[in-house]
Protein backbone atom coordinates (compact mmCIF):
# COMPACT_ATOMS: atom_id res chain seq x y z
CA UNK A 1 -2.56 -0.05 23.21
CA UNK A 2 0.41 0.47 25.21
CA UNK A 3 3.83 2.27 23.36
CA UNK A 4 5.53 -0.46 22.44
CA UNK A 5 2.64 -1.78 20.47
CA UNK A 6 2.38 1.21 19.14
CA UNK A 7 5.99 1.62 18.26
CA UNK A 8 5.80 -2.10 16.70
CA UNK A 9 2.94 -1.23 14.67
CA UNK A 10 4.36 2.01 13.50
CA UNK A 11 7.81 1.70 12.95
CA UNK A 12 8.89 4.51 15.37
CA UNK A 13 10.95 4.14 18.35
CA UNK A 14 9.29 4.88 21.90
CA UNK A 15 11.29 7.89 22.17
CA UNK A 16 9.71 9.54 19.35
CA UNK A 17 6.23 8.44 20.12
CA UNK A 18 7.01 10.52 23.46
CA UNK A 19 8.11 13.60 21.68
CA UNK A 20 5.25 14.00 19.36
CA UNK A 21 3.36 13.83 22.85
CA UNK A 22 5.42 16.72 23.82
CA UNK A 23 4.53 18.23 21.09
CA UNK A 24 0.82 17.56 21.24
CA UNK A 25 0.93 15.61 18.31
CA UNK A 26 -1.13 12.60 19.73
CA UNK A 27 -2.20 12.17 23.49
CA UNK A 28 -2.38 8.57 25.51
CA UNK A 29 -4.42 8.32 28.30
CA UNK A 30 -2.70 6.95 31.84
CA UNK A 31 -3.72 3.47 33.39
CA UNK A 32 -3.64 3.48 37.02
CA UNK A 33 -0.22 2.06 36.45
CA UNK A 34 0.90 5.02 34.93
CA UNK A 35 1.31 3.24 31.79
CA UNK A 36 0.70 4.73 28.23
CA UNK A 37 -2.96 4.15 26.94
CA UNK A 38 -3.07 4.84 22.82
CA UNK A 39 -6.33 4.50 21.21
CA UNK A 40 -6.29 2.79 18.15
CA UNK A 41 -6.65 5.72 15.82
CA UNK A 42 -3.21 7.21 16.51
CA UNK A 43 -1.67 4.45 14.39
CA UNK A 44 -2.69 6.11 11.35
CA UNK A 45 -1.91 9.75 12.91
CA UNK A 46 1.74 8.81 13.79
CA UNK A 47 2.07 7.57 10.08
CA UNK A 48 0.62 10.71 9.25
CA UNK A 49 2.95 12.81 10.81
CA UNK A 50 5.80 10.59 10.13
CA UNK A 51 4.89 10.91 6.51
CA UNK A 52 4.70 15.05 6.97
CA UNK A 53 8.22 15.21 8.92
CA UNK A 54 9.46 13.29 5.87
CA UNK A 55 8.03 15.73 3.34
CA UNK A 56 10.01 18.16 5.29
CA UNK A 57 6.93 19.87 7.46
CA UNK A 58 7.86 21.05 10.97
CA UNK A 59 6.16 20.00 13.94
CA UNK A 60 4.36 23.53 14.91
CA UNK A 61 2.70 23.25 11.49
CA UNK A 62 2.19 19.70 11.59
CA UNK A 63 -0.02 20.28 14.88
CA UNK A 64 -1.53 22.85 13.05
CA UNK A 65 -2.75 20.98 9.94
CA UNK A 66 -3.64 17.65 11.95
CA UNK A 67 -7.12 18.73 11.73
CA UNK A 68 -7.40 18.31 8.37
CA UNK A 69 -6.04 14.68 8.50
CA UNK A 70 -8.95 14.08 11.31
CA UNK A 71 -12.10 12.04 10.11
CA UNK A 72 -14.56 13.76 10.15
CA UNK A 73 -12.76 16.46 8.18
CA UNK A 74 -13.03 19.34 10.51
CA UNK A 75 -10.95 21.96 9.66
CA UNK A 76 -10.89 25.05 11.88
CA UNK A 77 -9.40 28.41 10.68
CA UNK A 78 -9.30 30.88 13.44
CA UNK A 79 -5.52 30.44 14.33
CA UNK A 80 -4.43 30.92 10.31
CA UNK A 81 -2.03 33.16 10.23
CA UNK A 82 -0.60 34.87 6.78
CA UNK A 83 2.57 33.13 7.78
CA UNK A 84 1.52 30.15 8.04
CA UNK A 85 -0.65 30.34 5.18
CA UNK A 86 2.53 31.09 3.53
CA UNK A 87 4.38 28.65 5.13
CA UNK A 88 1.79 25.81 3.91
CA UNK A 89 1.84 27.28 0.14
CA UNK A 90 5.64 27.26 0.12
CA UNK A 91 5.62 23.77 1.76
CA UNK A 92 3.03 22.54 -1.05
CA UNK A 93 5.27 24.17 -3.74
CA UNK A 94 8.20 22.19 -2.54
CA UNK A 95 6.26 19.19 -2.20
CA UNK A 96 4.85 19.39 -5.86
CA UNK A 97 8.60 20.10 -6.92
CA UNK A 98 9.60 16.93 -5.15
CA UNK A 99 6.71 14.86 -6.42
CA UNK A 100 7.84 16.23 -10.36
CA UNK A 101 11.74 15.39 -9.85
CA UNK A 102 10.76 11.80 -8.53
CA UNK A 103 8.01 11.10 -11.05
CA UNK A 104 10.70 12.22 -13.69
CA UNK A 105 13.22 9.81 -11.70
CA UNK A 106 10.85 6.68 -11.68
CA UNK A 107 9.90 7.06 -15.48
CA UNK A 108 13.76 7.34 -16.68
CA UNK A 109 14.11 4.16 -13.95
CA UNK A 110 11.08 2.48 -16.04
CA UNK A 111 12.56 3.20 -19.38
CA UNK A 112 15.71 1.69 -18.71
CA UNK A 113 14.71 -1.38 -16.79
CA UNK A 114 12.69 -1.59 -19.99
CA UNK A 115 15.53 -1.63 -22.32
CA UNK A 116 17.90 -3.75 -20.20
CA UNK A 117 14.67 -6.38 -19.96
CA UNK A 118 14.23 -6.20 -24.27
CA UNK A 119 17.85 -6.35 -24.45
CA UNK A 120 18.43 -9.20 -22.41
CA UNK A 121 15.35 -10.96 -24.27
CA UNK A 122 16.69 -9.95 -27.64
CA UNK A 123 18.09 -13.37 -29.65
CA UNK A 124 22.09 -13.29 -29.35
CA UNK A 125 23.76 -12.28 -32.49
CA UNK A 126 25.47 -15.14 -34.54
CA UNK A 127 28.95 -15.64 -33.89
CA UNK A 128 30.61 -16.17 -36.96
């Protein structure tokens, strides 16, 4: 598919698509043209790393963990560093921090839509 089709499909401007390129985040092959050749499976990779950049994750350690988001699961270790390790732990930390705060967020949201949906079924008190 060409980058506007994938830009349509993904929600991410063309000029983004070309910097995770940059970055070696995904890869299109050339048509003779010249033009931008994406394979199908990159739509769910640039959601992916959309996703991660919104969970906060830099791009070096987004192209680092793509593996893992692969099928097959292939997941090769021999560029781990202890920073990065550390990096990913802190990251998953933060993450799970983030997850608690808005699963505490969406309950008290819950509750209250609750209430204001019993109170505004409750029978009107009699005006006397």
């Amino acid at each position: 598919m060409r980058i506007g089709e994938l830009s349509e499909r993904t929600g991410t401007s063309r000029r983004l698509l070309r910097y995770y390129e940059e970055q070696g985040l995904i890869a299109a092959a050339r048509g003779a043209n010249g033009y931008r050749d994406y394979d199908e499976r990159f739509v769910d990779r640039v959601l992916q790393i959309r996703g991660l950049l919104d969970a906060g994750l830099p791009t070096r350690i987004i192209k680092q963990i793509l593996p893992c988001l692969d099928q097959p699961r292939t997941i090769y270790f021999r560029d781990a560093t202890p920073e990065m390790i550390a990096t990913l732990r802190r990251e998953r930390d933060r993450m799970t921090g983030h997850i608690e705060c808005l699963t505490r967020n969406r309950d008290a949201i819950a509750e209250y839509l609750d209430a204001v949906l019993d109170y505004d079924r409750a029978p009107a008190p009699d005006a006397v």
